[in-house]
Protein backbone atom coordinates (compact mmCIF):
# COMPACT_ATOMS: atom_id res chain seq x y z
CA UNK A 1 -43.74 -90.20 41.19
CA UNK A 2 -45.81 -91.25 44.39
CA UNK A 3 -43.65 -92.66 46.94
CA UNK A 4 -40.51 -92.35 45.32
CA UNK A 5 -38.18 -91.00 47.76
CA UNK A 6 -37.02 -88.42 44.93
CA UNK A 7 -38.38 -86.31 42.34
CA UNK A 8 -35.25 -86.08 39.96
CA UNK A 9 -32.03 -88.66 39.98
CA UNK A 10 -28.97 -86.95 37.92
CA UNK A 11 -26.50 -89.37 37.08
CA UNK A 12 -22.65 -87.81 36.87
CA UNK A 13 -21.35 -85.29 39.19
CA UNK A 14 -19.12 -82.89 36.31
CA UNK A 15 -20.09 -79.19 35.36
CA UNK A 16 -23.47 -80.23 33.38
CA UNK A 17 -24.84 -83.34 36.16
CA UNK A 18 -24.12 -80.23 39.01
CA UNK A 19 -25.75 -77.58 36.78
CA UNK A 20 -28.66 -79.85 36.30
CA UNK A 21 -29.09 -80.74 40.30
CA UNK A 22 -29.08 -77.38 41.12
CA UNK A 23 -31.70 -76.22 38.44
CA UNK A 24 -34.25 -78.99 39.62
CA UNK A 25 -33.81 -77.79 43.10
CA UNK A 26 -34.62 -74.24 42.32
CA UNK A 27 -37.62 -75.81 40.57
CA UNK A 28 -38.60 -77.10 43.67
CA UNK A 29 -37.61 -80.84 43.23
CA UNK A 30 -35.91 -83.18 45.79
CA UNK A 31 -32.79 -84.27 43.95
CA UNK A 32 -30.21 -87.16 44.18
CA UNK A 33 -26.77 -86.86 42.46
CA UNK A 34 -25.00 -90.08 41.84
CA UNK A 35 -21.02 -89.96 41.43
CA UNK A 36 -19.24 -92.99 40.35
CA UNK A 37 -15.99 -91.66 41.54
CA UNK A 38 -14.75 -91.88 45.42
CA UNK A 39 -15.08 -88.30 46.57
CA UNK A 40 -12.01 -87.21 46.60
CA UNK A 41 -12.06 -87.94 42.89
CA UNK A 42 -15.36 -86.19 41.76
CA UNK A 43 -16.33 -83.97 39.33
CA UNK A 44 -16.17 -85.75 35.91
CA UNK A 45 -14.17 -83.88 32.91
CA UNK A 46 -14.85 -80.94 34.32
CA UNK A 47 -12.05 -80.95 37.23
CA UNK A 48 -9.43 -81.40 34.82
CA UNK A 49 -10.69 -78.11 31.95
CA UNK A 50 -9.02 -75.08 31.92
CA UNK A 51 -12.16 -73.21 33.13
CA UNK A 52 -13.05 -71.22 29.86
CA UNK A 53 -16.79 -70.46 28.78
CA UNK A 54 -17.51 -69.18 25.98
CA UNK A 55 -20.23 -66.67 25.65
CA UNK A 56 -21.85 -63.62 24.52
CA UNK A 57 -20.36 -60.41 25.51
CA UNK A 58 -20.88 -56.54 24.31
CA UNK A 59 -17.55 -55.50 26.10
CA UNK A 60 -15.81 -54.12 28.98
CA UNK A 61 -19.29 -53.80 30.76
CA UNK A 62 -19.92 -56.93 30.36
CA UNK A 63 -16.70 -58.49 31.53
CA UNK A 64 -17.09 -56.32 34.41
CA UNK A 65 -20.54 -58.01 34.98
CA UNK A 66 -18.27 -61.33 35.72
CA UNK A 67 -15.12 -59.57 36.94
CA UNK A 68 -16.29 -57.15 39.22
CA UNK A 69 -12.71 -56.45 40.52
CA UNK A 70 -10.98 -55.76 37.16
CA UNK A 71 -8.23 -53.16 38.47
CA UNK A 72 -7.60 -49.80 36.71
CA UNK A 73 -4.62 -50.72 34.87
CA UNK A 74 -6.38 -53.87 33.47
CA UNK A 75 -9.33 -51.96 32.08
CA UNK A 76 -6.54 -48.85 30.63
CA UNK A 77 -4.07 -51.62 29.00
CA UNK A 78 -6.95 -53.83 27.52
CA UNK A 79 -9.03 -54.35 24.40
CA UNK A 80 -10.92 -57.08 25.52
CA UNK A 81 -13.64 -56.60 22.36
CA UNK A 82 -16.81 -58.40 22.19
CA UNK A 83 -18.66 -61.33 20.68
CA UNK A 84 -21.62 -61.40 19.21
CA UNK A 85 -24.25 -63.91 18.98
CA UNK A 86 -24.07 -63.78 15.37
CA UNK A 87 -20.25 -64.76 15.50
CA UNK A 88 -20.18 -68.15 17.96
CA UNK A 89 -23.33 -69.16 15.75
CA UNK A 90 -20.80 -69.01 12.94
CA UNK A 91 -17.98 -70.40 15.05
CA UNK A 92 -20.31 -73.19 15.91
CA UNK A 93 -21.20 -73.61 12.26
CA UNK A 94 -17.62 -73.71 10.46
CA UNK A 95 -16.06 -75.74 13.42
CA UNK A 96 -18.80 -78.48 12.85
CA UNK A 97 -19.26 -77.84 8.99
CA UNK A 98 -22.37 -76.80 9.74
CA UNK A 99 -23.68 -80.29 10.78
CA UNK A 100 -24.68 -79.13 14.56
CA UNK A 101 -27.84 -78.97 15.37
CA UNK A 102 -29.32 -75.58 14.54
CA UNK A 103 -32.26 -75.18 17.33
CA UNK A 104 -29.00 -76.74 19.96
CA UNK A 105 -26.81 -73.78 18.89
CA UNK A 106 -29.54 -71.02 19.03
CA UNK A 107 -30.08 -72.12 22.46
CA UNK A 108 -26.49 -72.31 23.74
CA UNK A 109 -25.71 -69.09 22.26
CA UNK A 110 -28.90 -67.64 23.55
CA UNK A 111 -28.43 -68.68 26.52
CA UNK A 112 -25.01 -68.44 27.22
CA UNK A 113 -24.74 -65.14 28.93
CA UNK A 114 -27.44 -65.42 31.22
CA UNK A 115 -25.92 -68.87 32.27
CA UNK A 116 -22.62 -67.43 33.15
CA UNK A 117 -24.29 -64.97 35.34
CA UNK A 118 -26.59 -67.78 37.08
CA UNK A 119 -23.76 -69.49 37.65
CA UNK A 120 -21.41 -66.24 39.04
CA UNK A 121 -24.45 -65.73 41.61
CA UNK A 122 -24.17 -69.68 42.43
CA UNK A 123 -20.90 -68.76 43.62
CA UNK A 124 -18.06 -69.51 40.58
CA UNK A 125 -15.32 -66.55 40.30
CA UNK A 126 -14.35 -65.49 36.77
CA UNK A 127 -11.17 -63.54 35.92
CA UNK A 128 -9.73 -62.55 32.33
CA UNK A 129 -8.02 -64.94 30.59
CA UNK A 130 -4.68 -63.03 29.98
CA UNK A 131 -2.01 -65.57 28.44
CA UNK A 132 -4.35 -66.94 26.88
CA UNK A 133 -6.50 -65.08 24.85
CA UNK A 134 -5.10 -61.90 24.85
CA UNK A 135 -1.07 -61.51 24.67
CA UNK A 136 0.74 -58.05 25.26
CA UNK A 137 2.00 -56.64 22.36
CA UNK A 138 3.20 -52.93 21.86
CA UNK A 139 1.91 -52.26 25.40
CA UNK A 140 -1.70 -53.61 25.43
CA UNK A 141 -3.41 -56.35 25.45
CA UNK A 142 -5.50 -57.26 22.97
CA UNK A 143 -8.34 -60.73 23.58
CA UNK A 144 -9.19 -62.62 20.53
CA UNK A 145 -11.15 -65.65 19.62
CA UNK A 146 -14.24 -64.87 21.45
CA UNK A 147 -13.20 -66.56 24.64
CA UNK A 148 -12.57 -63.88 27.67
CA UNK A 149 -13.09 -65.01 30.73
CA UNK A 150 -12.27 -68.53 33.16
CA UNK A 151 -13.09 -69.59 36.46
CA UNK A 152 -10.74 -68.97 39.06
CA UNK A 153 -8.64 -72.29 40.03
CA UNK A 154 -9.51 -73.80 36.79
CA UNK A 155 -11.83 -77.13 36.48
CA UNK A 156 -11.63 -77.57 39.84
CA UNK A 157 -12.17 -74.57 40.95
CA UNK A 158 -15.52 -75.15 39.13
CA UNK A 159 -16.06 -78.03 40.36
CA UNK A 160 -15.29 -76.95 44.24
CA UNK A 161 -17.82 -73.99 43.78
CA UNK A 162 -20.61 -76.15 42.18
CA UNK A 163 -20.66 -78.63 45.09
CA UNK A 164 -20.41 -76.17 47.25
CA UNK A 165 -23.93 -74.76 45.89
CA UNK A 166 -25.52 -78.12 45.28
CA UNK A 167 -24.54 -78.79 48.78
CA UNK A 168 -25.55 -75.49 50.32
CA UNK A 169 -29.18 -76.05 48.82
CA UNK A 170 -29.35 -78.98 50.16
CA UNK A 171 -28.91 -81.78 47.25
CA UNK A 172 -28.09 -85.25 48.31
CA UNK A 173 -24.66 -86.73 46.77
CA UNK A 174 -24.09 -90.39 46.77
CA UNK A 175 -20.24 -91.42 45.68
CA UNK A 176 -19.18 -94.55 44.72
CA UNK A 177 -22.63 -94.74 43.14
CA UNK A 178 -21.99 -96.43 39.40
CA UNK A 179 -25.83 -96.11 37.61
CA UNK A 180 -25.83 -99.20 35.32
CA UNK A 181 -29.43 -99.39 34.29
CA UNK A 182 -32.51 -97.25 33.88
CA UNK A 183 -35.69 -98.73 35.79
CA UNK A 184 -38.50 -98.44 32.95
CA UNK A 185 -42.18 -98.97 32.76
CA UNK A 186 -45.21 -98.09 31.09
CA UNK A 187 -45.33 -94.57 31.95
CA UNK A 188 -41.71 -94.06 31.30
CA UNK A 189 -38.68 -93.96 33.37
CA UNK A 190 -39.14 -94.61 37.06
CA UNK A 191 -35.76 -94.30 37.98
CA UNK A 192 -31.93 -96.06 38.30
CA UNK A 193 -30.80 -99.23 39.06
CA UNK A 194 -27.05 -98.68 41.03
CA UNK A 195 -24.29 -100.75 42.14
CA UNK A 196 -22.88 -99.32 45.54
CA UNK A 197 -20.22 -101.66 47.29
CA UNK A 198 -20.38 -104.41 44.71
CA UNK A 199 -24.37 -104.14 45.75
CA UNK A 200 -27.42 -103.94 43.44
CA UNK A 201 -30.04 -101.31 44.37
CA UNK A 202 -32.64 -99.61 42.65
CA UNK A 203 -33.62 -96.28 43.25
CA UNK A 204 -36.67 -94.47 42.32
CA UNK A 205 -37.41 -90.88 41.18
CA UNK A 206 -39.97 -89.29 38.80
CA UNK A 207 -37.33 -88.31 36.17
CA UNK A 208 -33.83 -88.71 35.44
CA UNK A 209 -31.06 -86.83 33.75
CA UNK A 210 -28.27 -88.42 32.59
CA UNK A 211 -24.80 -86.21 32.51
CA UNK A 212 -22.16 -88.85 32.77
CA UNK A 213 -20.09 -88.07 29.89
CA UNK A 214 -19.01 -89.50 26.93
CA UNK A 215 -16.82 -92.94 26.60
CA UNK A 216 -13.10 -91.43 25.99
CA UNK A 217 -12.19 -93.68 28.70
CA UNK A 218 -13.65 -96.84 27.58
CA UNK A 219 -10.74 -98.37 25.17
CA UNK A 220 -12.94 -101.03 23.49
CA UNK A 221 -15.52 -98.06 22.49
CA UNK A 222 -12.68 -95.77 21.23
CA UNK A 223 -11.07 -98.17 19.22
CA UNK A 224 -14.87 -99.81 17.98
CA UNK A 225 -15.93 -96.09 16.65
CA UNK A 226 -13.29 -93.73 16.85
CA UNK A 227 -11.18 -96.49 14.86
CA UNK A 228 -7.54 -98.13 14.91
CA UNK A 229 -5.20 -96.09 17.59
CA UNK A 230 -7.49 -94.56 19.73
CA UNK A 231 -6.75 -96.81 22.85
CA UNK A 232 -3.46 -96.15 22.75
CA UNK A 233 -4.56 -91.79 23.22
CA UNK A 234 -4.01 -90.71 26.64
CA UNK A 235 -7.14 -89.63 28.52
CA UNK A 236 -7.08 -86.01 29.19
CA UNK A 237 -9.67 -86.56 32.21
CA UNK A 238 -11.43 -88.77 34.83
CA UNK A 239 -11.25 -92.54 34.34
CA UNK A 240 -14.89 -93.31 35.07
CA UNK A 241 -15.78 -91.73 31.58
CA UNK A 242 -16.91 -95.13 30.00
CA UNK A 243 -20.24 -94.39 27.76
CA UNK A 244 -22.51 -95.44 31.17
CA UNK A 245 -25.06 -93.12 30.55
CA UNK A 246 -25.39 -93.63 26.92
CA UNK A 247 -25.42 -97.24 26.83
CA UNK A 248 -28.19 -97.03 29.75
CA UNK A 249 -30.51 -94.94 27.14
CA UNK A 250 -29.57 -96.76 23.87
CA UNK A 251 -30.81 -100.32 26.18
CA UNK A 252 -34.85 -98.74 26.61
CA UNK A 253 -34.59 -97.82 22.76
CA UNK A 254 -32.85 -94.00 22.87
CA UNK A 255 -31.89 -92.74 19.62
CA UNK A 256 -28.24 -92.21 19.16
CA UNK A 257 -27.04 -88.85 17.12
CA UNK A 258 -23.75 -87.08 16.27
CA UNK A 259 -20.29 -87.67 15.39
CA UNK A 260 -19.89 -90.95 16.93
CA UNK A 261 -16.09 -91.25 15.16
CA UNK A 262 -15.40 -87.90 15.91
CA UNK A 263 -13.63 -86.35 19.52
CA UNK A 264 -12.27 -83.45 21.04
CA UNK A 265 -9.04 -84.09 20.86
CA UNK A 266 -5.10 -81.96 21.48
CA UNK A 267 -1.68 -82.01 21.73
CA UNK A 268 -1.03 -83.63 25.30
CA UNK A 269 2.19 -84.43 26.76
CA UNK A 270 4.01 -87.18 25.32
CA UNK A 271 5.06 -89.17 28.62
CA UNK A 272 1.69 -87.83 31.06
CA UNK A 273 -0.13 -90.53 32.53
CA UNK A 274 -2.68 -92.52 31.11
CA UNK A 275 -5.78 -90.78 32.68
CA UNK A 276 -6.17 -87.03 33.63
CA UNK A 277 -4.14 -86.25 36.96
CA UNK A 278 -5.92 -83.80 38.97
CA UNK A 279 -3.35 -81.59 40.50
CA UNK A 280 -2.20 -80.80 37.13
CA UNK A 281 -5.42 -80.62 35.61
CA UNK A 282 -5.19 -79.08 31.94
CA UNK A 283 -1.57 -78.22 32.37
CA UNK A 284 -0.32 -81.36 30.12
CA UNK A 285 -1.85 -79.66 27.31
CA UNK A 286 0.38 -78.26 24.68
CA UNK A 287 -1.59 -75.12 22.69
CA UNK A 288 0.96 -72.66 21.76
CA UNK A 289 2.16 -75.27 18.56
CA UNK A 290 1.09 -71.97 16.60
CA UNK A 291 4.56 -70.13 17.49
CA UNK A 292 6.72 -72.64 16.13
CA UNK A 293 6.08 -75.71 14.29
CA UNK A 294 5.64 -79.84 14.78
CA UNK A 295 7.65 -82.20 13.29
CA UNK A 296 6.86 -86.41 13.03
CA UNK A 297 8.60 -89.21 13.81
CA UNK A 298 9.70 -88.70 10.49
CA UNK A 299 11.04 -85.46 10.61
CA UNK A 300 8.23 -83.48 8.69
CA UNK A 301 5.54 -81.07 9.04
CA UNK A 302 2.37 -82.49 8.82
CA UNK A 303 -0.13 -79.16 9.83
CA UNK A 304 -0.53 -75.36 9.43
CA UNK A 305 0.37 -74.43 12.98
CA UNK A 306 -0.94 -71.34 11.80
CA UNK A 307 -4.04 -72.02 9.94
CA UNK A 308 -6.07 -70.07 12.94
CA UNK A 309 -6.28 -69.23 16.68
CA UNK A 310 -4.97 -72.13 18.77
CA UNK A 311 -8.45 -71.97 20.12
CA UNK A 312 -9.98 -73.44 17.00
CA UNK A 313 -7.30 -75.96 16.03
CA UNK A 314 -5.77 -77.58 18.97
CA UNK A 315 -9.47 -79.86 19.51
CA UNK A 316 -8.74 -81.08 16.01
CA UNK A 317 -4.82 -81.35 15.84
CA UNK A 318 -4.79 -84.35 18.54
CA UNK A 319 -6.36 -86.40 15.98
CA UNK A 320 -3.71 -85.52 13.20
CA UNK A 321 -0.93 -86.07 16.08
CA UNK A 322 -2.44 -89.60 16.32
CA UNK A 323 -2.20 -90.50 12.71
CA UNK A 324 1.43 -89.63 12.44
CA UNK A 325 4.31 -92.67 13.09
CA UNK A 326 4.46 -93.26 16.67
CA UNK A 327 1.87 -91.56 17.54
CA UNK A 328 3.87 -88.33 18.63
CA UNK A 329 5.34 -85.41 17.21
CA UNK A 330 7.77 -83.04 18.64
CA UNK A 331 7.00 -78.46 18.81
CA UNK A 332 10.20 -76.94 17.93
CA UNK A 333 10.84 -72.91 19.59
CA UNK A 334 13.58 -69.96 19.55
CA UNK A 335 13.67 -67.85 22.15
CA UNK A 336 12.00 -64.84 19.77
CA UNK A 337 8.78 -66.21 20.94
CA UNK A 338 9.86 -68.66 23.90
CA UNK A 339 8.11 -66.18 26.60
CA UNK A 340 5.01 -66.43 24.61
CA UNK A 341 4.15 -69.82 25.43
CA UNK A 342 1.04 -70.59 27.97
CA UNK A 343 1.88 -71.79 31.20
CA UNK A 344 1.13 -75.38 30.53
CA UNK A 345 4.99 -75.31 28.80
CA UNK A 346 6.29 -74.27 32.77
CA UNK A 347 5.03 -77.42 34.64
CA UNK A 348 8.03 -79.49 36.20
CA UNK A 349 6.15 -82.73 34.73
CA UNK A 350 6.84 -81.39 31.05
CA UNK A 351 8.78 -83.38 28.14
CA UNK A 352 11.63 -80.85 27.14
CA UNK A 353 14.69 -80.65 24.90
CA UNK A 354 16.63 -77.55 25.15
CA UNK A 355 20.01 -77.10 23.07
CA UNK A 356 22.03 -73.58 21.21
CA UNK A 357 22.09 -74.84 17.86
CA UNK A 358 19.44 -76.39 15.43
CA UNK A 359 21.56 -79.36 14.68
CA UNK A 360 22.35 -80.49 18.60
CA UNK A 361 18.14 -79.65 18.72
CA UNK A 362 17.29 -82.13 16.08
CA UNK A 363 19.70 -84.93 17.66
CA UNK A 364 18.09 -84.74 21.18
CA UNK A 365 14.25 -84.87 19.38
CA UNK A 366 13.61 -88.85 20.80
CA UNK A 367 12.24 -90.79 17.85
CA UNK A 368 12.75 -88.25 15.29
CA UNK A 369 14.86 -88.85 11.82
CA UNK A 370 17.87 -86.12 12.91
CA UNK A 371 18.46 -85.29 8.99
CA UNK A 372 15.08 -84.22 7.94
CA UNK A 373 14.05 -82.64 10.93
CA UNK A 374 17.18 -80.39 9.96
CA UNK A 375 15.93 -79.55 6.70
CA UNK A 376 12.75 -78.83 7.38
CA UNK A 377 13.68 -76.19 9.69
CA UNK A 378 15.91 -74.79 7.36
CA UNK A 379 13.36 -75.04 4.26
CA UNK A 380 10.81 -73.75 7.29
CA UNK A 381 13.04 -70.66 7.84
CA UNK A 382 13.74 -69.97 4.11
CA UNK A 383 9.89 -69.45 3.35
CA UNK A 384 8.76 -67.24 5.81
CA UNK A 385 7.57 -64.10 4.79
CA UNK A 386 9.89 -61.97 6.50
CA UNK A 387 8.63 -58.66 5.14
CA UNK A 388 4.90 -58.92 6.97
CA UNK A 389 4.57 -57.98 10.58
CA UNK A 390 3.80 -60.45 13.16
CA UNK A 391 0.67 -59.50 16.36
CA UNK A 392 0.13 -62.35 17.70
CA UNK A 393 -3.33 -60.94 18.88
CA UNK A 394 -5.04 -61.21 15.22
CA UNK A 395 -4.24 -63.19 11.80
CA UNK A 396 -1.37 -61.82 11.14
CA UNK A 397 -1.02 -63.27 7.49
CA UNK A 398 2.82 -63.87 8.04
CA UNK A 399 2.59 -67.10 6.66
CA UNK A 400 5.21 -69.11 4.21
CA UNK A 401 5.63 -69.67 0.58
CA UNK A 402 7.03 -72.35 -1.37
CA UNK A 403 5.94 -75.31 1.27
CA UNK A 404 4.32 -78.36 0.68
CA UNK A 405 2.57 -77.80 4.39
CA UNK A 406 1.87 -74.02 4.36
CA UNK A 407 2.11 -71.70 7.59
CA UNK A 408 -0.56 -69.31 7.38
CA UNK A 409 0.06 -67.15 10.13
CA UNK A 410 2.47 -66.07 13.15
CA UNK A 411 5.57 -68.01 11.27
CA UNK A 412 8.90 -66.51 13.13
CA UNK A 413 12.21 -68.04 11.39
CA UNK A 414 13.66 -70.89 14.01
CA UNK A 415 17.31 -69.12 14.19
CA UNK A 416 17.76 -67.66 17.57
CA UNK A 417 19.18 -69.72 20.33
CA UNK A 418 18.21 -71.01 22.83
CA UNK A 419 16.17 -73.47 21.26
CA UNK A 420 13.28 -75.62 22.58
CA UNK A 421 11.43 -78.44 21.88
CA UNK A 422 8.31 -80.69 23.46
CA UNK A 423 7.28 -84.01 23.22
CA UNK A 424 3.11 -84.16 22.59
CA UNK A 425 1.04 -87.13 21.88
CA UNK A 426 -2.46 -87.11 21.35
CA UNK A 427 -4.91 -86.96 24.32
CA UNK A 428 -8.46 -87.59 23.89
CA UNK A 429 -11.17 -85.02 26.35
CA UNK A 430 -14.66 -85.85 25.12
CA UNK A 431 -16.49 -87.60 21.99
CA UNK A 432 -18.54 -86.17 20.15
CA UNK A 433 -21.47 -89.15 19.72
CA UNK A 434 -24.03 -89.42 22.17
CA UNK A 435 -28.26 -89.15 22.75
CA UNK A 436 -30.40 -86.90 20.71
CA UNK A 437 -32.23 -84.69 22.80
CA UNK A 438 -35.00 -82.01 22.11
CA UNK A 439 -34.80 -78.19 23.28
CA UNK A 440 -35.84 -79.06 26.92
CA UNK A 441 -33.21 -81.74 26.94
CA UNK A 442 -35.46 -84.68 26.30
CA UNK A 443 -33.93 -88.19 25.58
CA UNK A 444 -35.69 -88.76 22.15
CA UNK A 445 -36.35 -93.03 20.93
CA UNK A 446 -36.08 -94.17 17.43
CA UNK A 447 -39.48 -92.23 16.07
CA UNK A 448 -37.60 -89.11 17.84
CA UNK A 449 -40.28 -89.02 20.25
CA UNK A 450 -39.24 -88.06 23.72
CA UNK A 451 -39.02 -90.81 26.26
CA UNK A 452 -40.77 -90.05 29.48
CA UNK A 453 -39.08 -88.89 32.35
CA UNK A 454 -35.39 -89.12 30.71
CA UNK A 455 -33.24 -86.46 29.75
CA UNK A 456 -29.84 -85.77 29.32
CA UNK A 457 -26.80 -82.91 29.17
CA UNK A 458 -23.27 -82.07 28.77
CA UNK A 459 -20.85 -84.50 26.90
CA UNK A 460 -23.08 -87.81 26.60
CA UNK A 461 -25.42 -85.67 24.34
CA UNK A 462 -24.91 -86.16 20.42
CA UNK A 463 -25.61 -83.25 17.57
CA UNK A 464 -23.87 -80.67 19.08
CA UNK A 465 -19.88 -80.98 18.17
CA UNK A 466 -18.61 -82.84 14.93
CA UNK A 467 -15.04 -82.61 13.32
CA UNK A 468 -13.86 -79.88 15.87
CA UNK A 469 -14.78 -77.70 18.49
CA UNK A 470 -14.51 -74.10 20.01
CA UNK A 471 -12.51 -73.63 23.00
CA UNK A 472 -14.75 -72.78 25.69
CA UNK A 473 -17.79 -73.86 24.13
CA UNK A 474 -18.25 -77.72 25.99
CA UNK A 475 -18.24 -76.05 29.74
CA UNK A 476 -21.05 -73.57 28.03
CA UNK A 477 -23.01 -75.94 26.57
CA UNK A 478 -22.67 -78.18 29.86
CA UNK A 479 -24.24 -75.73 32.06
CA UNK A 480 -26.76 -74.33 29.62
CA UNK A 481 -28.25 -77.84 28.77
CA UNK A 482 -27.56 -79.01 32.12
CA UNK A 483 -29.62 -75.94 33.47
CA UNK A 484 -32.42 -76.75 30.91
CA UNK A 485 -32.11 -80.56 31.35
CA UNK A 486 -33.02 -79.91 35.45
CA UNK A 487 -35.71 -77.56 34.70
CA UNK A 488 -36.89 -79.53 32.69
CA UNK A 489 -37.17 -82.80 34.75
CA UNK A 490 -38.24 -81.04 37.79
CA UNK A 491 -41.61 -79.58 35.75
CA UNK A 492 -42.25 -83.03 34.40
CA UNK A 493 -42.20 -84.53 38.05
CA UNK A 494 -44.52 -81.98 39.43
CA UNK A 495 -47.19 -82.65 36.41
CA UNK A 496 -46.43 -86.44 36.80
């Protein structure tokens, strides 16, 4: 636009706003990020993920392609398989009962591999996810799920090594920078109107993408669409999350799309904070449910722990956690499988119950009815199919007869001491209703025309998740569309 003092304004500072920034500066565009957060607190969602992408791989070559430094006895012990574009299109499809949106999927499974490698050369370090997605068993280690690699340091590790690349190419950053209105004229958007210091200010620019995020953090919106309950879920993330960016769109007529009751959702720690807390980042999480089994308020099963790979249950399992009494549930242990569990279970800020027998177990579970929680362990224990073999690298099919609530897989009896048990709750990461875009990213109105100079990426953006959700798949689909979103923009400014 002539005389604005910037080609392209991205709004948000997470994975997909930073992917975005640094795309429209390799298109040649003079960019301006605006962060709502101080700086020490920046990076959206993103700072607080694990660091998984999910992508297309072909197998050890390709892993070494992101891990360059796999040692010898990594590459000897593993079987880190491939996945095919073929299989996270049907991941994408039976997560979201085939309600995403089909041209969205192609392109963030096409894409997905070349975007990882844009992104290693931007300067983000990827390692094998061992603990993870591959466990050791007989020896070896065997990945499974599709998901292989994460960043090194986790969220915000990506987030560290994204700034550090916006920065080094020379992208402007403005924190404390809260967007609350796009400027819009006759030829489209012009730019953002900002409050900085309690100050208005408008801002012009000849395109802008918003990448803000969804509204997990915005209690009224939760409980409005998500429905009763959902502001009392922790937030697994930043604070600043509060539907911004799509309100901004929906004001100049945007269309909205997707699973605007649905979210991305897990077990969380029963007593962690209200919002995300950085230092421990993803570590509240609680995946490993499928080596043991949950138990309500009430003392009952209420899911099949081991109805698939923690990697395509826990996003949905949050939700169920939610609708039980109190809003909790406890995950019940034995040692057989005790050294099995992530990480997350080691943190010093953990809620833990430890005891040597099941009954002195089920009378330190806070909340719980004591009786029933006994006999479902023992009614547990007394249908598991004893005579299959458990791996807990594939679907084992040592599941459980006889139960109301079936096991499907990975069911150990609970009957070796020491026992343990953790308090989860239900903490919300992302929702799934946002903007409807087209395949360059642009912000569509009500005819699904695109609106001029607006786009829009990452978790604000609507037809991509419904119902559930693939582990890895939201950081992928940040930085693809993000990528596409800044091309995008940057092109438009140059023929505007």
């Amino acid at each position: 636009m002539k005389n604005a003092p910037y080609d392209v304004i991205v709004v948000g500072a997470g994975n997909a706003a930073l992917c975005a920034a640094i795309s429209a500066q390799e298109q040649g565009a003079k960019v301006l990020v605006l962060e709502r957060a101080p700086q020490e607190k920046r990076g959206g969602n993103s700072a607080f993920t694990g660091g998984g992408f999910r992508m297309v791989y072909k197998g050890l070559e390709d892993v070494k392609k992101f891990v360059p430094d796999l040692t010898a006895d990594e590459i000897a012990s593993t079987d880190f398989g491939g996945y095919t574009r073929e299989e996270y299109l049907d991941d994408l499809g039976r997560m979201t009962e085939y309600r995403i949106d089909p041209e969205l999927a192609e392109i963030l499974v096409d894409k997905s591999t070349e975007t990882a490698e844009w992104l290693r050369k931007k300067g983000v370090r990827f390692v094998p996810r061992y603990g993870a997605q591959a466990y050791k068993h007989e020896g070896r280690f065997q990945f499974f799920g599709g998901l292989v690699v994460e960043v090194v340091g986790a969220g915000l590790g990506l987030s560290e090594a994204e700034f550090k690349a916006a920065e080094k190419q020379g992208i402007t950053i403005r924190y404390n920078a809260r967007a609350t209105s796009l400027l819009y004229g006759r030829a489209g958007v012009e730019g953002v109107r900002l409050v900085a210091d309690r100050v208005e200010e408008d801002v012009r620019a000849g395109a802008v993408v918003l990448a803000c995020g969804g509204f997990e953090a915005n209690r009224e919106w939760r409980t409005s669409y998500l429905g009763p309950g959902w502001d009392l879920a922790k937030v697994r993330g930043t604070r600043y999350n509060t539907g911004d960016g799509i309100k901004m769109a929906l004001d100049i007529g945007a269309l909205p799309c997707g699973n605007w009751s649905g979210a991305h959702a897990d077990p969380w720690d029963l007593n962690a904070p209200e919002y995300g807390d950085r230092d421990i980042g993803d570590a509240f999480g609680k995946h490993s449910f499928l080596f043991g089994i949950m138990v309500n308020a009430n003392g009952l099963r209420f899911v099949d722990e081991g109805a698939d790979f923690s990697i395509f249950t826990y996003a949905k399992y949050g939700r169920k956690i939610l609708e039980q009494p109190a809003l909790m549930a406890w995950q019940i242990f034995d040692s057989k499988v005790i050294d099995r569990l992530r990480s997350t279970y080691r943190i010093k800020q953990v809620t833990k119950v430890t005891a040597n027998t099941l009954e002195e177990l089920a009378g330190k579970l806070e909340g719980v009815d004591k009786e029933q929680a006994l006999q479902t362990l023992k009614e547990f224990n007394a249908a598991v199919r004893k005579e299959v073999p458990f791996n807990p690298n594939i679907k084992d099919g040592r599941g459980t007869t006889g139960l109301t609530v079936p096991k499907s897989n990975w069911a150990q009896t609970i009957d070796t001491p020491p026992f343990e048990a953790y308090g989860v709750t239900c903490g919300i990461t992302f929702t799934y209703g946002g903007l409807k875009i087209t395949t360059k990213a642009e912000v569509v109105d009500a005819e699904e025309k695109p609106i001029p100079g607006l786009y829009a990426a990452g978790e604000l953006v609507g037809g991509v998740f419904y119902f559930n959700y693939p582990g890895g798949a939201g950081l992928m689909n940040g930085a693809v569309f993000g990528r596409v979103a800044g091309a995008s923009a940057a092109q438009y400014t140059a023929r505007r």
